[in-house]
PDB file of N, CA and C in Angstrom:
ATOM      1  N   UNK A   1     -75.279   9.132  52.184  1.00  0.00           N
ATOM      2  CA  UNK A   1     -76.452   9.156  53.019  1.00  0.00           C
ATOM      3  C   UNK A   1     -77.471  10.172  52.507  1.00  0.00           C
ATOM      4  N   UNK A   2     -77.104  11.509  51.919  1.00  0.00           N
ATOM      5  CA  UNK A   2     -78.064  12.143  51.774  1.00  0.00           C
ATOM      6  C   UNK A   2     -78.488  12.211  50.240  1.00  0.00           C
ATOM      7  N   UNK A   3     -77.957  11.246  49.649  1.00  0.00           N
ATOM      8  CA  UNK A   3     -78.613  10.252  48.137  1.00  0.00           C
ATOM      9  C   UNK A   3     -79.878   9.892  48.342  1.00  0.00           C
ATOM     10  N   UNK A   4     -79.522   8.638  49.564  1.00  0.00           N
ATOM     11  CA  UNK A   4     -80.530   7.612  50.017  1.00  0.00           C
ATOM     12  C   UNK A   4     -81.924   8.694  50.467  1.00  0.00           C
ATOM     13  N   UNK A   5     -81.749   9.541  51.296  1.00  0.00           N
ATOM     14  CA  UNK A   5     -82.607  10.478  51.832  1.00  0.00           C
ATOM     15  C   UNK A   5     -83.026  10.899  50.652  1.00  0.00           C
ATOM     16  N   UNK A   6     -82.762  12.001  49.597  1.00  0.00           N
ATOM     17  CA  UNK A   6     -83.249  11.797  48.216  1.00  0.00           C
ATOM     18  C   UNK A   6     -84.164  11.384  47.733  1.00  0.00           C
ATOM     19  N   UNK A   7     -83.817   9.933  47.714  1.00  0.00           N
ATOM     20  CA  UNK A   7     -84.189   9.145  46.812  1.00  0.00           C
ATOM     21  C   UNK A   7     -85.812   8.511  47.562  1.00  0.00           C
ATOM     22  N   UNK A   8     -85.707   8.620  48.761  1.00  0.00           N
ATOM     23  CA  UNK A   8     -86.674   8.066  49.570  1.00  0.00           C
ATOM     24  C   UNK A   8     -87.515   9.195  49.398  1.00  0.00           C
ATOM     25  N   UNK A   9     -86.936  10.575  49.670  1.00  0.00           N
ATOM     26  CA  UNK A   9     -88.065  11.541  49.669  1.00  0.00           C
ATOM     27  C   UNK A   9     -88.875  11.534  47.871  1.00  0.00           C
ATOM     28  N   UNK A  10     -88.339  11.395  46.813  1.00  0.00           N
ATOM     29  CA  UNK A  10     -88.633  10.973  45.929  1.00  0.00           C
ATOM     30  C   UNK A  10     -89.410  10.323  45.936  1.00  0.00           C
ATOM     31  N   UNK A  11     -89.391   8.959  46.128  1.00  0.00           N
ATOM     32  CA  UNK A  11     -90.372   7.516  45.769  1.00  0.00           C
ATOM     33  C   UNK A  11     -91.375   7.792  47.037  1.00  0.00           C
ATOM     34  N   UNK A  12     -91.753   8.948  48.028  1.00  0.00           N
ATOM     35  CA  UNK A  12     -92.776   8.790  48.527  1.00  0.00           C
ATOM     36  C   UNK A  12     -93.247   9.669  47.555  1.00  0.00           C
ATOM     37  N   UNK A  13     -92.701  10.778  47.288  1.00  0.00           N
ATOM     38  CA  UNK A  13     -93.755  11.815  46.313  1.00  0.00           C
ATOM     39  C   UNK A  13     -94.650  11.376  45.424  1.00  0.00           C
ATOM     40  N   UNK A  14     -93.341  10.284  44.606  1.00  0.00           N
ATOM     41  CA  UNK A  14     -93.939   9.419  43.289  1.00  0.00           C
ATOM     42  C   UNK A  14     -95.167   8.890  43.763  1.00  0.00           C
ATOM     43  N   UNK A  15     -95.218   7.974  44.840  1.00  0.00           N
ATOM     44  CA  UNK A  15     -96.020   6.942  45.944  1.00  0.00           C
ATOM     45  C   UNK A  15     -97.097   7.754  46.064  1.00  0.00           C
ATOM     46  N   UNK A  16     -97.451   8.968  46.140  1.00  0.00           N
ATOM     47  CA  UNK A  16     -98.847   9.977  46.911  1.00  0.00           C
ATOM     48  C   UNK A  16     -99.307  10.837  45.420  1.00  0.00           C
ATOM     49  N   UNK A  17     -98.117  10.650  44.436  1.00  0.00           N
ATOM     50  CA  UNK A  17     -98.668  11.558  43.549  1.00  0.00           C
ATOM     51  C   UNK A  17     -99.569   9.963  42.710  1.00  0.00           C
ATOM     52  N   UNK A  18     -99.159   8.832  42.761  1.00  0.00           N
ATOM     53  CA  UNK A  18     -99.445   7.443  41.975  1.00  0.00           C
ATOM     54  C   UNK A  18    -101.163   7.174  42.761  1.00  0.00           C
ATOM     55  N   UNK A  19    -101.128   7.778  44.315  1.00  0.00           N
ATOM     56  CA  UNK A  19    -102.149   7.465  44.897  1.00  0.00           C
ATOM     57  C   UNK A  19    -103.288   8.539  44.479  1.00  0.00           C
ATOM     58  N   UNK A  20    -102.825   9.593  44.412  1.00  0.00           N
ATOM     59  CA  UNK A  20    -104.049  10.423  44.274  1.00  0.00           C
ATOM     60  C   UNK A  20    -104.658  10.337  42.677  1.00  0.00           C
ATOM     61  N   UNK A  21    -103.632   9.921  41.421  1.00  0.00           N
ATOM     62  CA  UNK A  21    -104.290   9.709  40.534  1.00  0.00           C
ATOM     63  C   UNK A  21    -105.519   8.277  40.012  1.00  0.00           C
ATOM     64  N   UNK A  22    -104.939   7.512  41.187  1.00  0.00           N
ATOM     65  CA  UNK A  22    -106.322   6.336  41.395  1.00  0.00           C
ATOM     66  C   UNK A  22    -107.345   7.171  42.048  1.00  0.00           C
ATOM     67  N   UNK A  23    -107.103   7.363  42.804  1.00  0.00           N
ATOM     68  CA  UNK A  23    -108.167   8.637  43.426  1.00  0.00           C
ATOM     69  C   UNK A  23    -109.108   9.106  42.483  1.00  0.00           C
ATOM     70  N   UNK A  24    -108.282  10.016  42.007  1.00  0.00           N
ATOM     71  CA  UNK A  24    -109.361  10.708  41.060  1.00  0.00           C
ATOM     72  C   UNK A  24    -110.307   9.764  39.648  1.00  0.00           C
ATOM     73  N   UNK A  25    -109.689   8.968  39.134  1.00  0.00           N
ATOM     74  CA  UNK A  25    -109.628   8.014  38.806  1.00  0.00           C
ATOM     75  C   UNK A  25    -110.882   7.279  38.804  1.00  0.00           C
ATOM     76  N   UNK A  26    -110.638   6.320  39.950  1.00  0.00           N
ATOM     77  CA  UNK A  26    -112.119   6.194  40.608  1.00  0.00           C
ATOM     78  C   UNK A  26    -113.201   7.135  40.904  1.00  0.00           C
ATOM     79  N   UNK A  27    -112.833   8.095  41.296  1.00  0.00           N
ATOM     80  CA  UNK A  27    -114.131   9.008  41.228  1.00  0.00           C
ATOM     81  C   UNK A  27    -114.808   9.474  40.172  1.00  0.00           C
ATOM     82  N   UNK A  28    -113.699   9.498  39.166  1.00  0.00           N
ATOM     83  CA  UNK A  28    -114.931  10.189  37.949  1.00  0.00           C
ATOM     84  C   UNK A  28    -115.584   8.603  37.212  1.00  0.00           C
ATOM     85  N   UNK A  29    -114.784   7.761  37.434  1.00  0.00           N
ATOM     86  CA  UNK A  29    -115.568   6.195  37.138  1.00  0.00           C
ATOM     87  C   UNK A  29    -116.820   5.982  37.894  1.00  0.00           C
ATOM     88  N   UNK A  30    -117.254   6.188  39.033  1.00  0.00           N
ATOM     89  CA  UNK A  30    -117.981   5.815  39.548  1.00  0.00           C
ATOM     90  C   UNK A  30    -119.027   7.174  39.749  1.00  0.00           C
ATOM     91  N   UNK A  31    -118.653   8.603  39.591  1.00  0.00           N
ATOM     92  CA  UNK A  31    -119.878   9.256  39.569  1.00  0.00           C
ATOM     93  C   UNK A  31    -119.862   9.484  37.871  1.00  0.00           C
ATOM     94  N   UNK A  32    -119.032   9.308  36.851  1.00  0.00           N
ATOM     95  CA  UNK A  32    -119.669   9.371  35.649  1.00  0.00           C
ATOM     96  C   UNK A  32    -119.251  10.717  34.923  1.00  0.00           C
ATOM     97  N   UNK A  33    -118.294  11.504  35.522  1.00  0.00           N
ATOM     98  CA  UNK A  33    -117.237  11.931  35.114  1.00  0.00           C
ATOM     99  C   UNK A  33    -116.382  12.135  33.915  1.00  0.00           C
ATOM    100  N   UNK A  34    -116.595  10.971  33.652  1.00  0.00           N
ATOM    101  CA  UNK A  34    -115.054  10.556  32.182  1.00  0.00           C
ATOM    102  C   UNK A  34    -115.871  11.437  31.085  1.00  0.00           C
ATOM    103  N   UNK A  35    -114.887  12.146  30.190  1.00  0.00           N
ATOM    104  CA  UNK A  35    -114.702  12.642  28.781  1.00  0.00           C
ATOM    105  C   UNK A  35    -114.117  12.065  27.693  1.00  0.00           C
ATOM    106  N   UNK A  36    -114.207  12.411  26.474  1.00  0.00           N
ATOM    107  CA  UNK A  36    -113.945  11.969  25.581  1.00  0.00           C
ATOM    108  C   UNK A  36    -113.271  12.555  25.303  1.00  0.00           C
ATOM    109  N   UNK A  37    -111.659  12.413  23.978  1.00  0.00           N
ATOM    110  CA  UNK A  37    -110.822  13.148  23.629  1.00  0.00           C
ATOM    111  C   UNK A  37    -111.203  14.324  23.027  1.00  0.00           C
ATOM    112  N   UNK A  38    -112.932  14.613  22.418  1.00  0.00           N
ATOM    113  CA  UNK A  38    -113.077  15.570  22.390  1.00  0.00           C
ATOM    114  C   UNK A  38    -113.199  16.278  23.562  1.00  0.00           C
ATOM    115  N   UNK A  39    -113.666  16.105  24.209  1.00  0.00           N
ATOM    116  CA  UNK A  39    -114.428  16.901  25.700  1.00  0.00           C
ATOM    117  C   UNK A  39    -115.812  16.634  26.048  1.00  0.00           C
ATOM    118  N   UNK A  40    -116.641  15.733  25.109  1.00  0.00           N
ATOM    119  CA  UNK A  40    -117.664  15.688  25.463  1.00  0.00           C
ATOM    120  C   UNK A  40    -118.066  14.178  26.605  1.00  0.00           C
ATOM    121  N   UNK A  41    -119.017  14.134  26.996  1.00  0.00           N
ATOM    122  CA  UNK A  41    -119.517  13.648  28.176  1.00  0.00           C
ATOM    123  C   UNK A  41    -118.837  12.374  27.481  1.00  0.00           C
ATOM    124  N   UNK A  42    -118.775  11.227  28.205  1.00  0.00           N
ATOM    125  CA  UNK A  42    -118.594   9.692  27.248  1.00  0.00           C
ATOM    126  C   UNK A  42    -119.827   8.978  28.256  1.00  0.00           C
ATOM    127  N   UNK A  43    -120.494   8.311  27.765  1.00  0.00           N
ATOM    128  CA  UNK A  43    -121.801   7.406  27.967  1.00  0.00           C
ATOM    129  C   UNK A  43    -121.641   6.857  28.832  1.00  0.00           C
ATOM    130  N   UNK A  44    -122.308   7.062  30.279  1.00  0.00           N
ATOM    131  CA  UNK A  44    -122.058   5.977  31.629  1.00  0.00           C
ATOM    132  C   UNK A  44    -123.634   4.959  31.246  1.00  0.00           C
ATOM    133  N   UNK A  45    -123.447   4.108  32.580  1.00  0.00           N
ATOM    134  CA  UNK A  45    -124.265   3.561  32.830  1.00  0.00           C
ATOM    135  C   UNK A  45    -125.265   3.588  33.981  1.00  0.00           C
ATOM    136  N   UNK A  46    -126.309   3.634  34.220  1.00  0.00           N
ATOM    137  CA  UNK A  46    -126.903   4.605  35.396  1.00  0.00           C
ATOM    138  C   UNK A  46    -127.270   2.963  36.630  1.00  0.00           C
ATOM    139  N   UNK A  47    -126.708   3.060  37.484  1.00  0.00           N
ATOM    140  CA  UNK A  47    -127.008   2.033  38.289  1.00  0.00           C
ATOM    141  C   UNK A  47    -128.619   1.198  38.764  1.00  0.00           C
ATOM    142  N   UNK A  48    -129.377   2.689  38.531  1.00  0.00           N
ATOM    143  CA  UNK A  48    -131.071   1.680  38.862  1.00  0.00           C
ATOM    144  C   UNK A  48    -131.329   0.983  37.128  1.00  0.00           C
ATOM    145  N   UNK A  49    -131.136   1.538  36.171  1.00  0.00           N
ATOM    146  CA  UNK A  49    -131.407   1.251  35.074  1.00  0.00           C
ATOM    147  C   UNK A  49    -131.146   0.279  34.199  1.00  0.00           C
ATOM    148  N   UNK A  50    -129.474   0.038  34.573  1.00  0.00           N
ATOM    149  CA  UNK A  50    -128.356  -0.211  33.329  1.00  0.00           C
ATOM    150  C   UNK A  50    -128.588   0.399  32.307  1.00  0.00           C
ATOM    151  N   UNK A  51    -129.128   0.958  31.787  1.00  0.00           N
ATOM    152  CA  UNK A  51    -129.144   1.591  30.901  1.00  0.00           C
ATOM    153  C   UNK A  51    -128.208   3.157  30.381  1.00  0.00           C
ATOM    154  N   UNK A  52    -127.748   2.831  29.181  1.00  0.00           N
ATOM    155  CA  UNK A  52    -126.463   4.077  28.636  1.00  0.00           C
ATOM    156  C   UNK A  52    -126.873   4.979  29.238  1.00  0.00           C
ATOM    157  N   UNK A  53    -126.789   6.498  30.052  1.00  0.00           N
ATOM    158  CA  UNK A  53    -126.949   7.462  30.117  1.00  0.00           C
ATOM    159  C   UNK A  53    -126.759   8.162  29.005  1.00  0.00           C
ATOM    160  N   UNK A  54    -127.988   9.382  28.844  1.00  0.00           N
ATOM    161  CA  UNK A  54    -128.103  10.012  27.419  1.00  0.00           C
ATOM    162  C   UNK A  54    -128.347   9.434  26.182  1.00  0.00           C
ATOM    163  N   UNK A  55    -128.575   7.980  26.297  1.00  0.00           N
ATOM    164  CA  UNK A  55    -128.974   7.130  24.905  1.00  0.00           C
ATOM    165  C   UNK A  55    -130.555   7.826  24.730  1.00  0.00           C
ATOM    166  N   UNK A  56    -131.440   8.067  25.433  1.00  0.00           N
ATOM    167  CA  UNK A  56    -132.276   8.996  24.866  1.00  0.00           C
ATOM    168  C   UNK A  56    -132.072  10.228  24.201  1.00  0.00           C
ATOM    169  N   UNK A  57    -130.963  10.510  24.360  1.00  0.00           N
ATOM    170  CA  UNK A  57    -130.759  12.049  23.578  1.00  0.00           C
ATOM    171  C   UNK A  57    -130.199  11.608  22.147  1.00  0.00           C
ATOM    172  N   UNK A  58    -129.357  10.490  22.608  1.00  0.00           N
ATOM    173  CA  UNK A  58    -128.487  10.335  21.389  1.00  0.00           C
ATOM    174  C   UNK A  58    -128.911   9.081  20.635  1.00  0.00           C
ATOM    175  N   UNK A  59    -129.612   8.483  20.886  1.00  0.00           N
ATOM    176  CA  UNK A  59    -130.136   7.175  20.396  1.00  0.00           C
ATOM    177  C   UNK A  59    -130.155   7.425  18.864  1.00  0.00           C
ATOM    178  N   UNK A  60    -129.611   6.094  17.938  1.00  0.00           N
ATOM    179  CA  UNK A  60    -129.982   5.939  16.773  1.00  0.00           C
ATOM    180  C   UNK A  60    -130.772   5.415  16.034  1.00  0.00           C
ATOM    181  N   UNK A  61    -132.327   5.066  16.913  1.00  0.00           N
ATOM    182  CA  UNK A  61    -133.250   4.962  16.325  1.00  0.00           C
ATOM    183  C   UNK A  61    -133.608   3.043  15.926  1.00  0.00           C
ATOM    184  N   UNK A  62    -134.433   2.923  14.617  1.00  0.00           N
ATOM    185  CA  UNK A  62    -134.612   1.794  14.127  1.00  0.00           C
ATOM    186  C   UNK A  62    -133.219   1.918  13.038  1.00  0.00           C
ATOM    187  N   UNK A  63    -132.336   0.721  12.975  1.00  0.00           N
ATOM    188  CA  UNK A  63    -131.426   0.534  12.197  1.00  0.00           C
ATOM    189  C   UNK A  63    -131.876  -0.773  11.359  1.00  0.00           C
ATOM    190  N   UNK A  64    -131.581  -1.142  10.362  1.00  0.00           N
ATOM    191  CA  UNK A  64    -131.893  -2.104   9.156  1.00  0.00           C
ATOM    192  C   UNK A  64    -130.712  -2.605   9.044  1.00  0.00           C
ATOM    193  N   UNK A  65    -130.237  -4.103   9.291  1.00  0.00           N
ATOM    194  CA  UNK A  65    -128.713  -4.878   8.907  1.00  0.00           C
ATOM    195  C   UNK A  65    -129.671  -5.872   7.968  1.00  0.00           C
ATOM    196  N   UNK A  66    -129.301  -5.573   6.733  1.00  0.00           N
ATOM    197  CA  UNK A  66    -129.375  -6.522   5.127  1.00  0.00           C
ATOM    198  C   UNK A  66    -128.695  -7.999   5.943  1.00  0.00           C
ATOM    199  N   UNK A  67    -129.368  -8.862   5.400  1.00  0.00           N
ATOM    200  CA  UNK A  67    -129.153 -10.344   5.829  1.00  0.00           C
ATOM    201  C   UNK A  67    -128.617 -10.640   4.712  1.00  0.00           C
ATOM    202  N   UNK A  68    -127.645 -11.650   4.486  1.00  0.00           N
ATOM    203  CA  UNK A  68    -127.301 -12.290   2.763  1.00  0.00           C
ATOM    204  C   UNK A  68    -129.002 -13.249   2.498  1.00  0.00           C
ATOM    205  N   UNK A  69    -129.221 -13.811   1.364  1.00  0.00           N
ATOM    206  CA  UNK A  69    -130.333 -14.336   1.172  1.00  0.00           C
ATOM    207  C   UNK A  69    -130.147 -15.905   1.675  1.00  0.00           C
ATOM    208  N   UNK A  70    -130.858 -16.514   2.368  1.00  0.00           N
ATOM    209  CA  UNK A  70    -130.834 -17.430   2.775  1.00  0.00           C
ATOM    210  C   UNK A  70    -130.003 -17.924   4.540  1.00  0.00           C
ATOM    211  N   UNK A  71    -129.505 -16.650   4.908  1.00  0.00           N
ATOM    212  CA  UNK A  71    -128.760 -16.795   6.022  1.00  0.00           C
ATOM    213  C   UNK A  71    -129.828 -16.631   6.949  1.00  0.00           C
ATOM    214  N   UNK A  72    -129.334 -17.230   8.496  1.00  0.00           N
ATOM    215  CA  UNK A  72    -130.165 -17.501   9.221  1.00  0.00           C
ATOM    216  C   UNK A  72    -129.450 -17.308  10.571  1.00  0.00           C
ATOM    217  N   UNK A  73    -129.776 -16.207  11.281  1.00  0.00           N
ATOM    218  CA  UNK A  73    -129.103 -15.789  12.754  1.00  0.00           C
ATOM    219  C   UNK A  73    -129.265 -16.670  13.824  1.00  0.00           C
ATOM    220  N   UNK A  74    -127.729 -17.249  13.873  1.00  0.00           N
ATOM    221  CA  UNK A  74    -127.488 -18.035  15.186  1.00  0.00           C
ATOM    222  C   UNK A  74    -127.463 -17.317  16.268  1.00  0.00           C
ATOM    223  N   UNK A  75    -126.318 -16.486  16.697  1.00  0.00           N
ATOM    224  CA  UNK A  75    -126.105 -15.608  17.737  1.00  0.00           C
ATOM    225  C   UNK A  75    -126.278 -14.607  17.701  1.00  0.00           C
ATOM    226  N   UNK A  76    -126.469 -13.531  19.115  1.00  0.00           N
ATOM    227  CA  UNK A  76    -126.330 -12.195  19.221  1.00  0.00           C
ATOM    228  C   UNK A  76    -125.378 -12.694  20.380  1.00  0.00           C
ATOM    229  N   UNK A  77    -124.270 -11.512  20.385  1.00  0.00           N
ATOM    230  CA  UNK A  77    -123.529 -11.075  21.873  1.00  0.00           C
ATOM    231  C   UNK A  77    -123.051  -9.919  21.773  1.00  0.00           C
ATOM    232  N   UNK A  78    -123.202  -9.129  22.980  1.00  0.00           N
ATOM    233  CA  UNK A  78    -122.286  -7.998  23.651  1.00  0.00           C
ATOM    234  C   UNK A  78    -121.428  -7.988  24.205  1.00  0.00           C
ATOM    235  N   UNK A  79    -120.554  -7.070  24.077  1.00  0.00           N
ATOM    236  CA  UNK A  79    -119.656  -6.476  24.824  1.00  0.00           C
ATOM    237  C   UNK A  79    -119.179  -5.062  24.834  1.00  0.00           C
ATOM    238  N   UNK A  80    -119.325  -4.332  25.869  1.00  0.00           N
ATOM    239  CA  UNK A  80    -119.199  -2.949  25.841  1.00  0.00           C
ATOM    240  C   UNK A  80    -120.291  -2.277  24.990  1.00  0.00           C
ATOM    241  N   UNK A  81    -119.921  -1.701  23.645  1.00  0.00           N
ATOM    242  CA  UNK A  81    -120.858  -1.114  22.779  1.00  0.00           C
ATOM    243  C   UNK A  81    -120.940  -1.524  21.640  1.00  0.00           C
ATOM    244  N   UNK A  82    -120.408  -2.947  21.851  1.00  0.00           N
ATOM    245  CA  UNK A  82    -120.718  -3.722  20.603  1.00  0.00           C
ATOM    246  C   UNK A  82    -121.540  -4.651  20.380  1.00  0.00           C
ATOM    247  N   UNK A  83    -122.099  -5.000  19.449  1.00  0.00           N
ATOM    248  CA  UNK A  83    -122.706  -6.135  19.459  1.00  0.00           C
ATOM    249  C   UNK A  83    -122.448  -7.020  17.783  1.00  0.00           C
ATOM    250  N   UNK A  84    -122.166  -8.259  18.082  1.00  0.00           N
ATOM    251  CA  UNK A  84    -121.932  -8.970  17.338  1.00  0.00           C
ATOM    252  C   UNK A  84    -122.961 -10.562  16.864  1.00  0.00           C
ATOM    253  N   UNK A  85    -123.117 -10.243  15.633  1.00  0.00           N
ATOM    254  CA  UNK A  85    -124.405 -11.091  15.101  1.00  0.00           C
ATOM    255  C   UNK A  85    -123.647 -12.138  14.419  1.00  0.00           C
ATOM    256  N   UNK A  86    -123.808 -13.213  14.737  1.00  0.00           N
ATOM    257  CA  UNK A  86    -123.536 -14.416  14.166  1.00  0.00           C
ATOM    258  C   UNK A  86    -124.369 -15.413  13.143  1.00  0.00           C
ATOM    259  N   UNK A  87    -123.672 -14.960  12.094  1.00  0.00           N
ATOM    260  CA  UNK A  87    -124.887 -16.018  10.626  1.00  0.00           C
ATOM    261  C   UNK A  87    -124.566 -17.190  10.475  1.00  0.00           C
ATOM    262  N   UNK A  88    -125.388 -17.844   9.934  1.00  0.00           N
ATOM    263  CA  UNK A  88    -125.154 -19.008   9.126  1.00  0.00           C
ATOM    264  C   UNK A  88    -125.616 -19.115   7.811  1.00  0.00           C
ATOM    265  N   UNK A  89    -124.876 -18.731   6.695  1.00  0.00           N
ATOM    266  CA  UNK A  89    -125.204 -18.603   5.063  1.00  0.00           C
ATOM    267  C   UNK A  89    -125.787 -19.541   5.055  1.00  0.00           C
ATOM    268  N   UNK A  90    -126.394 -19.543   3.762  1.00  0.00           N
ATOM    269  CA  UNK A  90    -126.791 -20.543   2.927  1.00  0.00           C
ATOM    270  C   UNK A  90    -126.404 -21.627   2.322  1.00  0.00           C
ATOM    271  N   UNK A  91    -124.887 -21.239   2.120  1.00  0.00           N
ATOM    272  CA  UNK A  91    -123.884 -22.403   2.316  1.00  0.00           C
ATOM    273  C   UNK A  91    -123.352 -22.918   3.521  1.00  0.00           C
ATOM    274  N   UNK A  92    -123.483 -22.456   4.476  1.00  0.00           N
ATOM    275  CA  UNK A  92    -123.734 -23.306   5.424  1.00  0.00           C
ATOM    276  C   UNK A  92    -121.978 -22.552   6.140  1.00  0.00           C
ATOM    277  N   UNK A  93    -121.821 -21.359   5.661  1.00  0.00           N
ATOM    278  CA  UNK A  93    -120.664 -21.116   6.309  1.00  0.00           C
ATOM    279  C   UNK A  93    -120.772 -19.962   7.004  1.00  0.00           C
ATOM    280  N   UNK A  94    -120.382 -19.515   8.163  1.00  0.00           N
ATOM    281  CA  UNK A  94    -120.712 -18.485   9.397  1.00  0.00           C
ATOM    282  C   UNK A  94    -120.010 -16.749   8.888  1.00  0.00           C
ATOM    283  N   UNK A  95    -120.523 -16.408   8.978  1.00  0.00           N
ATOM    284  CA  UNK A  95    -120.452 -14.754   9.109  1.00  0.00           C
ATOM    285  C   UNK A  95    -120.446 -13.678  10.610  1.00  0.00           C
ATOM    286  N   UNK A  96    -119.866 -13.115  10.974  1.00  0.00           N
ATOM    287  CA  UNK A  96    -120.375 -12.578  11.993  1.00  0.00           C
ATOM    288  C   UNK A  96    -120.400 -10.720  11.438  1.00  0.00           C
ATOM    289  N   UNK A  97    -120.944  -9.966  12.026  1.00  0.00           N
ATOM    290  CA  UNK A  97    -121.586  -8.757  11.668  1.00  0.00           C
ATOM    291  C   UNK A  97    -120.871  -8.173  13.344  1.00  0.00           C
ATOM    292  N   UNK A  98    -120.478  -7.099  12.699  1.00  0.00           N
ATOM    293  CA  UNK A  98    -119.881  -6.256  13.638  1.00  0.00           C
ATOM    294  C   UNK A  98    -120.822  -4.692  14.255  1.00  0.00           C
ATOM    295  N   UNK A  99    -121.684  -4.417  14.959  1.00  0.00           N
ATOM    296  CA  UNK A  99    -122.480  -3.165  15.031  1.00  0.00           C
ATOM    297  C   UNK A  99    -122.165  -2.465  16.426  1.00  0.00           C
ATOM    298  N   UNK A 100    -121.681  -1.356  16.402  1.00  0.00           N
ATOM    299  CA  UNK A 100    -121.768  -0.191  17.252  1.00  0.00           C
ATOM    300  C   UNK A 100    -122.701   0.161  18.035  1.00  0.00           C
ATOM    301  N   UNK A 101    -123.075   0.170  19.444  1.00  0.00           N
ATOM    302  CA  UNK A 101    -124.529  -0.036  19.945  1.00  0.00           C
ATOM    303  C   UNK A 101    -124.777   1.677  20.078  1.00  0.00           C
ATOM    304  N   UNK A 102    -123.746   2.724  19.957  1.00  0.00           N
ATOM    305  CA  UNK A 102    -123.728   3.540  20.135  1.00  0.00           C
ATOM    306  C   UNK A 102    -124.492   4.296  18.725  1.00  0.00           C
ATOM    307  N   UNK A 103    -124.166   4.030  17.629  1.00  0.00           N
ATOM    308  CA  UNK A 103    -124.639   4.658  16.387  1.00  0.00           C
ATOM    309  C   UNK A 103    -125.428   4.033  15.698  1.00  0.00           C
ATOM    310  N   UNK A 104    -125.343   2.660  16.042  1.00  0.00           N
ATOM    311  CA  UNK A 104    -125.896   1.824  15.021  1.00  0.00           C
ATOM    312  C   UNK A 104    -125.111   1.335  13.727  1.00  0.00           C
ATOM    313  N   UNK A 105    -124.198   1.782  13.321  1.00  0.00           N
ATOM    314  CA  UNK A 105    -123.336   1.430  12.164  1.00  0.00           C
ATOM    315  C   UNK A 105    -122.744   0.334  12.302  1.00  0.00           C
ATOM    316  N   UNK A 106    -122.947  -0.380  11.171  1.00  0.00           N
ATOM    317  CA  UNK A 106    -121.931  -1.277  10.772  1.00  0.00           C
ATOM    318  C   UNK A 106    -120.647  -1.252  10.943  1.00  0.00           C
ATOM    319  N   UNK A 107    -120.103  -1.712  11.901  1.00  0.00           N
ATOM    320  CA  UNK A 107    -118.754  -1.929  11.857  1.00  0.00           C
ATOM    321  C   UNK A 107    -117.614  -2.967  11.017  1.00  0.00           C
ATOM    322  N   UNK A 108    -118.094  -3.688  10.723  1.00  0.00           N
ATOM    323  CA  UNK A 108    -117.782  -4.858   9.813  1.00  0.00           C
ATOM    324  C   UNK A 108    -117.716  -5.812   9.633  1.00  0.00           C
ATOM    325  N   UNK A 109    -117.571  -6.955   8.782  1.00  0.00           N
ATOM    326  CA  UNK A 109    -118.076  -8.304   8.354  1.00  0.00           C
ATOM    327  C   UNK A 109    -116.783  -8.837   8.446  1.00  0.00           C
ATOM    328  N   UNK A 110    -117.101 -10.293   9.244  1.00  0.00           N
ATOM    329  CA  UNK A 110    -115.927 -11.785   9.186  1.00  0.00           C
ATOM    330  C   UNK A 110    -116.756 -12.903   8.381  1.00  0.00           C
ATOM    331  N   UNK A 111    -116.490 -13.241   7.277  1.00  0.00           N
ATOM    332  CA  UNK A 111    -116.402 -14.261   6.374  1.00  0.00           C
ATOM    333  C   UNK A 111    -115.817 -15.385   6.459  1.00  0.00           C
ATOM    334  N   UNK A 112    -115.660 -16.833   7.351  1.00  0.00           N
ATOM    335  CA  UNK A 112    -115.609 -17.405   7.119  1.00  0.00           C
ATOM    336  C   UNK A 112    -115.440 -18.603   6.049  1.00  0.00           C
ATOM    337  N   UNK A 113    -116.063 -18.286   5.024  1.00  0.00           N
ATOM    338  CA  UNK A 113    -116.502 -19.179   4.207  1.00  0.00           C
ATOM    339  C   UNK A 113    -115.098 -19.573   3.289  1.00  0.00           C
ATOM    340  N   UNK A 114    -115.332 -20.532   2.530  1.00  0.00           N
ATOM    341  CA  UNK A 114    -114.325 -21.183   1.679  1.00  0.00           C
ATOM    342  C   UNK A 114    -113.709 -19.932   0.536  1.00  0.00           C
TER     343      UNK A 114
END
């Protein structure tokens, strides 16, 4: 009997210590909170705006992505802080372009082609 008692007093602790870390959790998600493994701020999104918070401080400006010669941009899409450009060569075979919305860098190329 005094296992069971134990074990119960246990799995509520677990239960309130599991609750308060959603807790906190959510709060720094929603006022903007979160860090990076360095320590520095990590980029929210500001609710009247959508727009990155601090992308004015940190913005990378005009960036230049080299096209192959003759390719011709089908798609753009996002997700998160990426954005991905979809070609169509000159041979007629698809590329997509990988870019960081955060730096601007190239992240890297899918080749399709033969």
């Amino acid at each position: 009997m005094r296992a069971l008692k134990a074990l119960v007093i246990l799995m509520a602790i677990l239960i309130a210590a599991g609750a308060g870390l959603v807790a906190v959790t959510l709060y720094k998600r929603t006022t903007g909170h979160l860090e990076t493994k360095d320590g520095t701020p990590a980029a929210t999104k500001t609710a009247e705006t959508g727009k990155t918070a601090g992308a004015e401080k940190h913005g990378f400006g005009t960036q230049h992505i080299a096209l192959p010669e003759g390719a011709h941009l089908d798609d753009v899409a996002t997700s998160g802080n990426r954005m991905v450009l979809r070609l169509r060569l000159a041979d007629g075979s698809p590329r997509l372009i990988v870019v960081d919305l955060d730096s601007g860098a190239t992240l890297g190329e899918f080749d399709f082609g033969p």
